[in-house]
Protein backbone atom coordinates (compact mmCIF):
# COMPACT_ATOMS: atom_id res chain seq x y z
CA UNK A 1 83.56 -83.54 12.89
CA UNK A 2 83.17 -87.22 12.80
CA UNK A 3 80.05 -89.02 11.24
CA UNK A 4 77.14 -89.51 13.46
CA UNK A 5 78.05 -86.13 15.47
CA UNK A 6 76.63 -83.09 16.07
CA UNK A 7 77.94 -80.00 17.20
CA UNK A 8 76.39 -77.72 19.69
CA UNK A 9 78.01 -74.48 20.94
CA UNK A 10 81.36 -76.01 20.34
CA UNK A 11 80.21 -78.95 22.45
CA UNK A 12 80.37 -82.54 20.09
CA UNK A 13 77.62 -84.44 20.99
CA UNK A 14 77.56 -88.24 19.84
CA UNK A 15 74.58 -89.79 18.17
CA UNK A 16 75.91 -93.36 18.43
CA UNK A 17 77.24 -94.70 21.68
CA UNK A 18 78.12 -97.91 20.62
CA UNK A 19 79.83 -99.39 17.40
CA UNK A 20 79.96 -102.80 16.65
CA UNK A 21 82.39 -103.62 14.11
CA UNK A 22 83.87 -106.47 12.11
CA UNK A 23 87.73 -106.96 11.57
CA UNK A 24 88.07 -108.14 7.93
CA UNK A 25 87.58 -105.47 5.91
CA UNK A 26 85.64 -102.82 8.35
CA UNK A 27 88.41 -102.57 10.94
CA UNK A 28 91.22 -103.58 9.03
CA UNK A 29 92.33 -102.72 5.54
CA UNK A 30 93.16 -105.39 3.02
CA UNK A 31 96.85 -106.28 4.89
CA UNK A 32 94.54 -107.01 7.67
CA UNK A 33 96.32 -104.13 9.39
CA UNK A 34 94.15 -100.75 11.52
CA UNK A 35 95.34 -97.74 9.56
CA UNK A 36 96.59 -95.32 11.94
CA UNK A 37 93.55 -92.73 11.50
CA UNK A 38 91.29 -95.60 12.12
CA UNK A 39 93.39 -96.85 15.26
CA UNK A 40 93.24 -92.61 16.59
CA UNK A 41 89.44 -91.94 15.57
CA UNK A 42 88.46 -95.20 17.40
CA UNK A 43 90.56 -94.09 20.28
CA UNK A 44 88.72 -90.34 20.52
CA UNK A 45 85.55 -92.38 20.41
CA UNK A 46 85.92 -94.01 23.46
CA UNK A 47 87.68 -91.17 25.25
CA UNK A 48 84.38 -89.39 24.74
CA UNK A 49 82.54 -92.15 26.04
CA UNK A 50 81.55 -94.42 23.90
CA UNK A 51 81.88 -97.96 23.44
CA UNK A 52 83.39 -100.32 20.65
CA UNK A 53 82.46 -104.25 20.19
CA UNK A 54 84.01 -106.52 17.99
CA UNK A 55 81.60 -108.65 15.82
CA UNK A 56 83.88 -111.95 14.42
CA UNK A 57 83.54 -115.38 13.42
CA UNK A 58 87.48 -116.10 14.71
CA UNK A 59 87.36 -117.73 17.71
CA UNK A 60 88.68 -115.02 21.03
CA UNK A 61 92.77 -115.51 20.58
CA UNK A 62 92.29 -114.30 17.08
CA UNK A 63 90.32 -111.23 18.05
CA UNK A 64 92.42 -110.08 20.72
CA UNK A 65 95.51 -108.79 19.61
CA UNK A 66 92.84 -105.85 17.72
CA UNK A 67 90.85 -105.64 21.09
CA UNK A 68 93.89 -104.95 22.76
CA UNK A 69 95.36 -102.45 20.16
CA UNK A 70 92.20 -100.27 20.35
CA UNK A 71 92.45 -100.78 24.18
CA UNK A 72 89.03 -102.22 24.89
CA UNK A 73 87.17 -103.21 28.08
């Protein structure tokens, strides 16, 4: 079970439906890469619903390559 979840008759029920995250050093690790377990647990998150926002001071081009790796809307 993943933090901020709790389970209810085998049903996962999210506390948190949004996550706002920032890429140096939260969403990537120190070779500014997302670890595969990061890249697949942020990927279950939003296939249950809920939503991921990236919080940067890089201007848009350097933000979206990670946007578009985690497939965000």
């Amino acid at each position: 079970m993943l933090r901020g979840e709790k389970s209810y008759m085998n049903m996962k029920i999210m506390k948190y439906k949004i996550m706002v995250l920032d890429i140096d050093g939260t969403l990537t690790n120190s070779e500014k890469k997302i670890t595969p377990k990061t890249h697949d647990a942020l990927i279950d998150y939003q296939e249950r619903g809920g939503k991921i926002a990236i919080a940067s001071g890089r201007p848009t081009k350097g933000i979206l390559p990670y946007a578009e790796k985690l497939d965000l809307k």
